[in-house]
C-alpha atoms as a PDB file:
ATOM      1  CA  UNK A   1     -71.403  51.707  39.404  1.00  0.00           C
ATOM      2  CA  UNK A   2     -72.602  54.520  41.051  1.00  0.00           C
ATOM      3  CA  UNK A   3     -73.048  58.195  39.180  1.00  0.00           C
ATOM      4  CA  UNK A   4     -70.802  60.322  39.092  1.00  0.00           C
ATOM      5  CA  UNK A   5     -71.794  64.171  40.747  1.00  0.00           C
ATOM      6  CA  UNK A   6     -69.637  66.141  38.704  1.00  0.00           C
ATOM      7  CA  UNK A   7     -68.454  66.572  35.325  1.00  0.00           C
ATOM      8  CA  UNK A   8     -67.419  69.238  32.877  1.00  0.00           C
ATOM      9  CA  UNK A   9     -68.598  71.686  30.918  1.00  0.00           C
ATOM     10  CA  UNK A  10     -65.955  73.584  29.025  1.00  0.00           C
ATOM     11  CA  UNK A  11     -63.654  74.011  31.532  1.00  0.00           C
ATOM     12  CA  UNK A  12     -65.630  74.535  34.296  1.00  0.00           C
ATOM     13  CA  UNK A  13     -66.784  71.453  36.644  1.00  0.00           C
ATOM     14  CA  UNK A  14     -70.835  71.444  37.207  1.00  0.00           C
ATOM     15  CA  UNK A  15     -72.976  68.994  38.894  1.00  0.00           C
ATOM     16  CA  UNK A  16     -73.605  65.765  36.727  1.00  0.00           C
ATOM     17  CA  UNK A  17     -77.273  66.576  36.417  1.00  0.00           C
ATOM     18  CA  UNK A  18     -76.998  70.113  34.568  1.00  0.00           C
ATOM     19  CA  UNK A  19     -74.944  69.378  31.897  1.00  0.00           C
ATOM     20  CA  UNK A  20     -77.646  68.212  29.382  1.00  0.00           C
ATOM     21  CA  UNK A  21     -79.141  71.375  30.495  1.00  0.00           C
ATOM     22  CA  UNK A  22     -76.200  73.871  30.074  1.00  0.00           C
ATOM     23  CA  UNK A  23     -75.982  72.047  26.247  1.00  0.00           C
ATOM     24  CA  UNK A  24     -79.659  72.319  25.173  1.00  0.00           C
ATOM     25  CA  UNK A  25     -79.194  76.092  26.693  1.00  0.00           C
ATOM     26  CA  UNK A  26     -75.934  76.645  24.077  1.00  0.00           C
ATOM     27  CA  UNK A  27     -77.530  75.133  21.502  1.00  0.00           C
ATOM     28  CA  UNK A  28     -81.067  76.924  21.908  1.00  0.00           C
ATOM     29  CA  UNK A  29     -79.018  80.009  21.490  1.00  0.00           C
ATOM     30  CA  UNK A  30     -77.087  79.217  18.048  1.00  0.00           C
ATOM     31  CA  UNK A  31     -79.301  77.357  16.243  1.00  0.00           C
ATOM     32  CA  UNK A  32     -80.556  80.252  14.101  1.00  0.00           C
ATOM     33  CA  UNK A  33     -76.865  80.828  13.149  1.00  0.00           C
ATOM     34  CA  UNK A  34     -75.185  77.464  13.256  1.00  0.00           C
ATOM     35  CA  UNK A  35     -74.634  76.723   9.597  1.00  0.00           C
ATOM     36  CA  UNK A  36     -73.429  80.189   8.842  1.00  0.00           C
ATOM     37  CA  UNK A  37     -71.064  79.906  12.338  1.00  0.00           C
ATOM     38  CA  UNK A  38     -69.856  76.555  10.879  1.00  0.00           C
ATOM     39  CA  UNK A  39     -69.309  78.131   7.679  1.00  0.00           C
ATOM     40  CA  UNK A  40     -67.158  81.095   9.126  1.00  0.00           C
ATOM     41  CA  UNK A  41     -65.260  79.542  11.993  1.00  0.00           C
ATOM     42  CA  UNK A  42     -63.856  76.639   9.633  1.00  0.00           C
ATOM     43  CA  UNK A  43     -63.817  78.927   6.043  1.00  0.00           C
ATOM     44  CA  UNK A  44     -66.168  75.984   4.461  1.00  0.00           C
ATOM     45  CA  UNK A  45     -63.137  73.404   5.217  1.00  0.00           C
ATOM     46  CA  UNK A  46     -66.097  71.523   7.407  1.00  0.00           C
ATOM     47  CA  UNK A  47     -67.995  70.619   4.139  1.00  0.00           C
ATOM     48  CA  UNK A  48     -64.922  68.736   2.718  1.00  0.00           C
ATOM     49  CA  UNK A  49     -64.147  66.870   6.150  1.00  0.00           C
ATOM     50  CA  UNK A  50     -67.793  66.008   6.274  1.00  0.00           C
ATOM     51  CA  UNK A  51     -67.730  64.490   2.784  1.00  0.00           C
ATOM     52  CA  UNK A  52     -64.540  62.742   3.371  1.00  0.00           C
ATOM     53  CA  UNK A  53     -66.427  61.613   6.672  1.00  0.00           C
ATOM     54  CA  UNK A  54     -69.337  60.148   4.530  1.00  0.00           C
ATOM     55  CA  UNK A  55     -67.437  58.426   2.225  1.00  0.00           C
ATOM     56  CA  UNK A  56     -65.762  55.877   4.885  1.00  0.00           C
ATOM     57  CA  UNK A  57     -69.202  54.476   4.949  1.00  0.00           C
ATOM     58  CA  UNK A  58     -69.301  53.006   1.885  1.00  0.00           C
ATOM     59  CA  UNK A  59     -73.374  53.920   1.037  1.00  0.00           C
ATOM     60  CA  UNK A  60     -75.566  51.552  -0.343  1.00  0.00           C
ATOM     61  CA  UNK A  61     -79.162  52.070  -1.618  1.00  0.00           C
ATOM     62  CA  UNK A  62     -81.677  50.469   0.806  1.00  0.00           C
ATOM     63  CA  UNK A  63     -79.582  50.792   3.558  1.00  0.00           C
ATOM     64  CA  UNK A  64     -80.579  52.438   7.002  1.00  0.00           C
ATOM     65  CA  UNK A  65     -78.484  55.110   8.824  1.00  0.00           C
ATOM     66  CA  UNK A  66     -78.905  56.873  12.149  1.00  0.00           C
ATOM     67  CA  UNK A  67     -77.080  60.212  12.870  1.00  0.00           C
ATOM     68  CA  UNK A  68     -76.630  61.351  16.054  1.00  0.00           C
ATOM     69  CA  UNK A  69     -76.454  64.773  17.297  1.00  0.00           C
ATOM     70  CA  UNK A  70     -77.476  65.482  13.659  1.00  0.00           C
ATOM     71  CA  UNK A  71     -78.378  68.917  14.181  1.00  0.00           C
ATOM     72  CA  UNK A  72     -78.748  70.657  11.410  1.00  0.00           C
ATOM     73  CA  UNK A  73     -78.962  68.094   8.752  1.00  0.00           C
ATOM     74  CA  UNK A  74     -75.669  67.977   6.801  1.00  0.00           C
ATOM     75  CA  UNK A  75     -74.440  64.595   7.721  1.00  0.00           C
ATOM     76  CA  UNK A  76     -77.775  63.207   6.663  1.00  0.00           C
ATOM     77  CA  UNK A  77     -77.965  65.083   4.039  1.00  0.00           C
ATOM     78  CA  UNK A  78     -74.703  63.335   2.095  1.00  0.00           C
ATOM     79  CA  UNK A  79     -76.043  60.320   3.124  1.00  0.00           C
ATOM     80  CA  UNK A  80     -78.961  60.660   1.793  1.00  0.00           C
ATOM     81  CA  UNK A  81     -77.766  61.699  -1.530  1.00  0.00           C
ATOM     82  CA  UNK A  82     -75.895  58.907  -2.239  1.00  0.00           C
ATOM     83  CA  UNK A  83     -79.266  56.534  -0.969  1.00  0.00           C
ATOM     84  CA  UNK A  84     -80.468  57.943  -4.091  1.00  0.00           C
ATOM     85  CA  UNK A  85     -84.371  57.903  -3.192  1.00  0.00           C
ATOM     86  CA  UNK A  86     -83.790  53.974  -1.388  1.00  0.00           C
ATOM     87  CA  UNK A  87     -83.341  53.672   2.034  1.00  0.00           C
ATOM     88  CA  UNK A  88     -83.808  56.004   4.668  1.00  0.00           C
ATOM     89  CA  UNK A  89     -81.860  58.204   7.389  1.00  0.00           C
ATOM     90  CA  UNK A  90     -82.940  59.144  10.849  1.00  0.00           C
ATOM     91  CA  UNK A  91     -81.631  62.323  12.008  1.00  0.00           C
ATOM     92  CA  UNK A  92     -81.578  61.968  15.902  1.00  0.00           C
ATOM     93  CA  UNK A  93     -80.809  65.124  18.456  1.00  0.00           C
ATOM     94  CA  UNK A  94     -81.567  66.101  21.900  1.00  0.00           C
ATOM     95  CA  UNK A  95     -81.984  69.742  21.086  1.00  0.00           C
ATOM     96  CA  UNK A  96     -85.530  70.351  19.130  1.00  0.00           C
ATOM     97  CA  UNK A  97     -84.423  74.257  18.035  1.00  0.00           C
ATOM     98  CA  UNK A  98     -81.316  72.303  15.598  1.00  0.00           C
ATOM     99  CA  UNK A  99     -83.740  69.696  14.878  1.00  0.00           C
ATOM    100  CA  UNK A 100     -86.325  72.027  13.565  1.00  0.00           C
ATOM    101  CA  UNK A 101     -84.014  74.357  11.764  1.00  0.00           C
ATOM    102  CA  UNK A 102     -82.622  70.748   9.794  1.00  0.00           C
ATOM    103  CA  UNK A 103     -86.342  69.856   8.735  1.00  0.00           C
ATOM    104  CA  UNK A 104     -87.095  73.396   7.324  1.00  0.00           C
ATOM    105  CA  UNK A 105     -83.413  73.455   5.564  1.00  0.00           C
ATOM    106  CA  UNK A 106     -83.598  70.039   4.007  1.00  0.00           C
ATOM    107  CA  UNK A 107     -87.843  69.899   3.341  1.00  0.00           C
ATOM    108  CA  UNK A 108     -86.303  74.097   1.402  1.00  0.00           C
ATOM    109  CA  UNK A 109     -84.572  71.698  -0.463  1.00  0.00           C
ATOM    110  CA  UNK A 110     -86.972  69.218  -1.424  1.00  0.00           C
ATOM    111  CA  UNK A 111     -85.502  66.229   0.588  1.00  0.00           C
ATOM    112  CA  UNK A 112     -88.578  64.874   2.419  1.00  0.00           C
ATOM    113  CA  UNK A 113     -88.513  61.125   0.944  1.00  0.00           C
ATOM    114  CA  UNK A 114     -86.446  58.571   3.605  1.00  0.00           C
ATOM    115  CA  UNK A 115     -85.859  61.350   5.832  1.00  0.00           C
ATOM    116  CA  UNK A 116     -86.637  61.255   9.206  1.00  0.00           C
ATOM    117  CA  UNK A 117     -86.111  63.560  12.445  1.00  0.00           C
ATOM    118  CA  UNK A 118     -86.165  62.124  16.097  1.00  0.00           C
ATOM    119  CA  UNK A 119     -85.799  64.129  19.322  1.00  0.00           C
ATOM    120  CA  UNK A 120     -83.688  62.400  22.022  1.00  0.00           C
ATOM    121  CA  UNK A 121     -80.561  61.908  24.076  1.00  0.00           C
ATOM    122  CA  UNK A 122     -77.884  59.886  22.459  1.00  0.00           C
ATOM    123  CA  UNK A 123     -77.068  58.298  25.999  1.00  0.00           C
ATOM    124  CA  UNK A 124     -80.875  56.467  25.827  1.00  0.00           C
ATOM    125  CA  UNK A 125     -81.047  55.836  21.758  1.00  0.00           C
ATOM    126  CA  UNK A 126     -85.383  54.194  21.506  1.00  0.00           C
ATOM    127  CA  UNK A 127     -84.401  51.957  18.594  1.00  0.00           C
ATOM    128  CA  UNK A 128     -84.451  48.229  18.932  1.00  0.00           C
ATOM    129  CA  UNK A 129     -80.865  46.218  18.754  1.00  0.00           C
ATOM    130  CA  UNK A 130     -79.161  45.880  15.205  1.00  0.00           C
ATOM    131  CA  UNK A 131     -81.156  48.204  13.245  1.00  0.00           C
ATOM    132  CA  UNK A 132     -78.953  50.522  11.417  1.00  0.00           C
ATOM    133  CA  UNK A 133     -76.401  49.336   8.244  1.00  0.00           C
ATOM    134  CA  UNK A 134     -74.234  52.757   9.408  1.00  0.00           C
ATOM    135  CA  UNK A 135     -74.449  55.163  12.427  1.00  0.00           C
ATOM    136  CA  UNK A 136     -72.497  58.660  12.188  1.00  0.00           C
ATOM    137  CA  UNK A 137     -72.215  61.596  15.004  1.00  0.00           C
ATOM    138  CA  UNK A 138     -70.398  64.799  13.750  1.00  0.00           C
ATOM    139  CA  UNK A 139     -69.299  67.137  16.252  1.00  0.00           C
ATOM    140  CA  UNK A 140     -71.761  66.236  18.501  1.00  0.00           C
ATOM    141  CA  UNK A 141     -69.543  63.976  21.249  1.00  0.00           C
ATOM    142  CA  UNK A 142     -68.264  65.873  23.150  1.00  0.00           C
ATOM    143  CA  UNK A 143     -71.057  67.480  23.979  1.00  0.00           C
ATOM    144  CA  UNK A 144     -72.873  64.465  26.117  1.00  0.00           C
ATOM    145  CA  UNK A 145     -72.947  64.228  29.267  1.00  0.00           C
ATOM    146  CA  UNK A 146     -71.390  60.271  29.118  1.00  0.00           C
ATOM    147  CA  UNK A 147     -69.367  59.898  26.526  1.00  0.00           C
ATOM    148  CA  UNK A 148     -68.971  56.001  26.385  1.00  0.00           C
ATOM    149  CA  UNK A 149     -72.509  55.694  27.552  1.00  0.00           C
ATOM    150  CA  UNK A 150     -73.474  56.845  23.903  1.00  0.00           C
ATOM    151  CA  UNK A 151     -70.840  54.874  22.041  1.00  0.00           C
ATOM    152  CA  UNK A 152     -72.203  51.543  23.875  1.00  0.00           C
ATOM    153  CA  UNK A 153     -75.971  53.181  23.063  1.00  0.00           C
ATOM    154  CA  UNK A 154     -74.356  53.554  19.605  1.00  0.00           C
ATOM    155  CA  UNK A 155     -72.753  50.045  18.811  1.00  0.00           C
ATOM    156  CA  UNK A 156     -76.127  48.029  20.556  1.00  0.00           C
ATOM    157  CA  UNK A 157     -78.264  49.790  17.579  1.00  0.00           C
ATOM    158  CA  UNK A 158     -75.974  48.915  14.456  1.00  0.00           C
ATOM    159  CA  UNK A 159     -76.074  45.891  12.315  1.00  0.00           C
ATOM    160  CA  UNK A 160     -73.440  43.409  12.964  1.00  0.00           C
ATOM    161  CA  UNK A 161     -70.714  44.323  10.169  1.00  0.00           C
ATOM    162  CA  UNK A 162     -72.193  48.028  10.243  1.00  0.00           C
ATOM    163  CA  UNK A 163     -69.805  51.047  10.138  1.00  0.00           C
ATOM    164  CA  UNK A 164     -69.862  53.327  13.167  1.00  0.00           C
ATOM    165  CA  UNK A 165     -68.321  56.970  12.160  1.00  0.00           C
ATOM    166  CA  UNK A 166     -67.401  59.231  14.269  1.00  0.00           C
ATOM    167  CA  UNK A 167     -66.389  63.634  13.156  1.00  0.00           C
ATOM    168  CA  UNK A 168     -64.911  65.458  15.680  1.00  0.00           C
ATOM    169  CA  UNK A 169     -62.607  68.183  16.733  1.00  0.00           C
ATOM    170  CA  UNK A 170     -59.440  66.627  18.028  1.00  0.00           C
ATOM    171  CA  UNK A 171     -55.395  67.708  18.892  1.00  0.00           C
ATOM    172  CA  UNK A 172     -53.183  69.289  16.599  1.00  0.00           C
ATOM    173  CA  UNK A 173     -50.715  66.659  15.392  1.00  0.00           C
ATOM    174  CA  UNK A 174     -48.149  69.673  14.232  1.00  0.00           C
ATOM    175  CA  UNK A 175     -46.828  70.639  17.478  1.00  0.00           C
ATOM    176  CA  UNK A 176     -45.733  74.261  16.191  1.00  0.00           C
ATOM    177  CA  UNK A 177     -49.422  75.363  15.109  1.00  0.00           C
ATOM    178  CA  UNK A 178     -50.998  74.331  18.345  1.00  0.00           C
ATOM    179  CA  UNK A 179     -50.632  77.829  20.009  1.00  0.00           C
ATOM    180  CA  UNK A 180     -51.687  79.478  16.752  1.00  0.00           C
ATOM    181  CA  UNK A 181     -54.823  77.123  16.616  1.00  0.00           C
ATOM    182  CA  UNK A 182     -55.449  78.192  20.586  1.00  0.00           C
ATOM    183  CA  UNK A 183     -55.328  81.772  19.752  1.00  0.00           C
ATOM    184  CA  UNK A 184     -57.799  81.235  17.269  1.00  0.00           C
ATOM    185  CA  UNK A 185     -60.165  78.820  18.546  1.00  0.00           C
ATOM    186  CA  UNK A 186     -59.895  80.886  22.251  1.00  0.00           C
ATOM    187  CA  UNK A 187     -60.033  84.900  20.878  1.00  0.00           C
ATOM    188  CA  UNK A 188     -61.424  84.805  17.229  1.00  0.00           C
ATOM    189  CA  UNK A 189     -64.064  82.080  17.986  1.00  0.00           C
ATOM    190  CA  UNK A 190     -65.791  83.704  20.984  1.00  0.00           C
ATOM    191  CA  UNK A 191     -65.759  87.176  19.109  1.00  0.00           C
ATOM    192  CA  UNK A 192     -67.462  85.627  15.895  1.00  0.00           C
ATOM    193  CA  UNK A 193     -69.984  84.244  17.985  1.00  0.00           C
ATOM    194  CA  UNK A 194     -70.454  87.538  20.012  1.00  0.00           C
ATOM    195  CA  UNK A 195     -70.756  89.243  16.590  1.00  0.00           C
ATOM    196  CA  UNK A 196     -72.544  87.021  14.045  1.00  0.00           C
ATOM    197  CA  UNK A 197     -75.079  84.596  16.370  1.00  0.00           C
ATOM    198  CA  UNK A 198     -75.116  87.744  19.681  1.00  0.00           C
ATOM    199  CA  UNK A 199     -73.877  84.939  22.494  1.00  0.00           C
ATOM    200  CA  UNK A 200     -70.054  84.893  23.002  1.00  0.00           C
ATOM    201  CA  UNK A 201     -70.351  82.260  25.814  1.00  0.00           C
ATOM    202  CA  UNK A 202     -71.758  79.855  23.987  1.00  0.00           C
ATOM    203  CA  UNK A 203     -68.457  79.829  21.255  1.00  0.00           C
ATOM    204  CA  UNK A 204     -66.241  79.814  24.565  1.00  0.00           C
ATOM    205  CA  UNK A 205     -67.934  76.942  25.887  1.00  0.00           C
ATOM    206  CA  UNK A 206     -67.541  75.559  22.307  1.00  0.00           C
ATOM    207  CA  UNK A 207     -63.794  76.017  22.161  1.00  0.00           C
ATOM    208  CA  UNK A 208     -62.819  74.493  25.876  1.00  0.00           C
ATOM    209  CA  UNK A 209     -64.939  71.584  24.919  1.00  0.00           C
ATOM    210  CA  UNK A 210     -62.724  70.484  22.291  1.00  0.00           C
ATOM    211  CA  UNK A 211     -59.678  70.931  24.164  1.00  0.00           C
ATOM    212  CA  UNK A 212     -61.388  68.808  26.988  1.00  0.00           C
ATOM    213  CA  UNK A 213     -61.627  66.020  24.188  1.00  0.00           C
ATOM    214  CA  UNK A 214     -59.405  63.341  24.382  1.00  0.00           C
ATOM    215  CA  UNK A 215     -57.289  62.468  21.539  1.00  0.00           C
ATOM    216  CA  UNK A 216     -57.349  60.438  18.967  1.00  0.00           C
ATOM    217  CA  UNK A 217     -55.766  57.055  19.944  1.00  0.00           C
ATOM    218  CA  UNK A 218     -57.892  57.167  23.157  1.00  0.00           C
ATOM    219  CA  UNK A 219     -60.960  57.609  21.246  1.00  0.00           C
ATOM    220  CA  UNK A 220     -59.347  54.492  19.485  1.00  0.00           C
ATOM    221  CA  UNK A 221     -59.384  52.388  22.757  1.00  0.00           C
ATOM    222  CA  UNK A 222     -62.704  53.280  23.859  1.00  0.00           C
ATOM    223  CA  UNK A 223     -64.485  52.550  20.720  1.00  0.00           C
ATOM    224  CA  UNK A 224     -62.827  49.497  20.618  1.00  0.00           C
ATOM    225  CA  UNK A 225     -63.718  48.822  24.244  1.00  0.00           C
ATOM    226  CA  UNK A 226     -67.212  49.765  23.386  1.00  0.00           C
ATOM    227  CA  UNK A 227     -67.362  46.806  20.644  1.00  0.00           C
ATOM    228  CA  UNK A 228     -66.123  47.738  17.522  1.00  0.00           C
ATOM    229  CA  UNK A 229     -62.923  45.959  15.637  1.00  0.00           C
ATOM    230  CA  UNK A 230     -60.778  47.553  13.039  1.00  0.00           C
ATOM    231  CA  UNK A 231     -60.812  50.949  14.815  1.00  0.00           C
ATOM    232  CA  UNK A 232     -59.190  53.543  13.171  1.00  0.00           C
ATOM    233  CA  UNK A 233     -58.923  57.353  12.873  1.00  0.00           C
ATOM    234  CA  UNK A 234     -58.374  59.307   9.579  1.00  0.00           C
ATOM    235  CA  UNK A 235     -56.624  63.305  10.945  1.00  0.00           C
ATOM    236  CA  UNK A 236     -58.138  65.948   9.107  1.00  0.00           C
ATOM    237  CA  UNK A 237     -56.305  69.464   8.542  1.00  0.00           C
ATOM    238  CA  UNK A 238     -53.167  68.255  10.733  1.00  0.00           C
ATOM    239  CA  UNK A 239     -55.905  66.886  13.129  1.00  0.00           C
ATOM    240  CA  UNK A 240     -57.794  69.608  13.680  1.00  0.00           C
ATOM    241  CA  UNK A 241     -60.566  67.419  13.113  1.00  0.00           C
ATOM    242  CA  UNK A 242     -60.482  63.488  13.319  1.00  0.00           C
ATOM    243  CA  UNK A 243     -62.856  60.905  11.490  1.00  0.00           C
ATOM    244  CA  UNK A 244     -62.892  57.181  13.684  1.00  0.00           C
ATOM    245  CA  UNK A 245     -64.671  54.723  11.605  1.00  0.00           C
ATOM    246  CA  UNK A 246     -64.906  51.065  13.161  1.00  0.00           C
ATOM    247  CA  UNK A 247     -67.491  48.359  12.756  1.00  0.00           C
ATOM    248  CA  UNK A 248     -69.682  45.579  14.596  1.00  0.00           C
ATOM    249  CA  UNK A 249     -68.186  42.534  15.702  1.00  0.00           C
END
């Protein structure tokens, strides 16, 4: 199949080729503030989807885990507590600004032991077939350029029987608080980021991306298609946020 010349970004449409560019350029720009943006924007809710997230794994010491788009570190982070000093976690991202501000937040905290931090794109993972027990990408998907190229990337590099988890934004499943989630996620969101991390763009571009994300049984049917059975998908605040969890055939 040939590629595709055009794709999105927000809700513009760009040529296929600067979209990884356009992301590392957003993500350059709020790295310094992305844990206090994450903190703000979501009122700390994201810390109890991301542990609800982790526990759908089901971690075992010894075990391996990639994360992708692991940014900052907090994914890993969970995971690695519950390794409990066996195992290890790679934290994998194609922006080296989030990957560096994750090493100096975790190594703060003493976490240095099983802990390791890769720089790539999630589309062309460099780890050999069936390596990881569990792979997990937290509102990082909707930010690549090919979007089942990186689920395929995903599934080839997990253990048969391995758990694939997926956090992401996703639709509203309360019809009557979609327009009061668009007025904040389209006018507050933007204005925090103008305020607290100086680049307003960036937070726009953040909010059209997850309404340009499908929803949730779709993600269903591509994960599926993409080689994982048992696919389902846990909604989180009314489905503001959606955890899909299948695993290897």
């Amino acid at each position: 199949m040939s590629q595709p010349t055009m794709t999105h970004f927000g809700f513009s449409e760009i040529p296929f080729a600067e979209k990884v560019v356009k992301v590392k350029q957003v993500f350059d720009s709020v790295a310094g503030n992305y844990d206090l943006m994450n903190d703000l924007m979501s009122l700390g809710i994201h810390r109890l989807w991301k542990q609800f997230a982790i526990r759908r794994l089901h971690v075992r010491p010894g075990q391996h885990f990639l994360d992708v788009a692991g940014g900052t570190g907090d994914l890993a982070r969970l995971i690695h507590e519950q390794l409990a000093g066996s195992g290890r976690v790679v934290i994998y991202d194609i922006n080296a600004n989030m990957l560096e501000r994750g090493r100096q937040r975790l190594v703060d905290e003493g976490r240095i032991q099983g802990l390791y931090w890769t720089q790539g794109n999630a589309e062309e993972l460099p780890f050999a077939d069936n390596t990881f027990h569990g792979i997990t990408i937290g509102f990082g998907i909707r930010n690549v350029t090919q979007m089942e190229a990186a689920f395929r990337e995903m599934v080839r590099v997990l253990r048969p029987g391995g758990t694939l988890m997926c956090l992401e934004f996703s639709r509203v499943a309360i019809p009557f608080l979609q327009s009061l989630y668009d007025t904040y996620r389209f006018k507050v969101l933007p204005e925090l980021g103008y305020w607290v991390a100086k680049d307003r763009e960036a937070y726009q571009y953040l909010a059209e991306s997850i309404r340009r994300f499908p929803p949730q049984e779709e993600v269903v049917k591509l994960l599926t298609e993409c080689g994982l059975y048992g696919v389902r998908y846990h909604n989180l605040s009314a489905g503001i946020a959606a955890v899909h969890v299948g695993r290897k055939v």
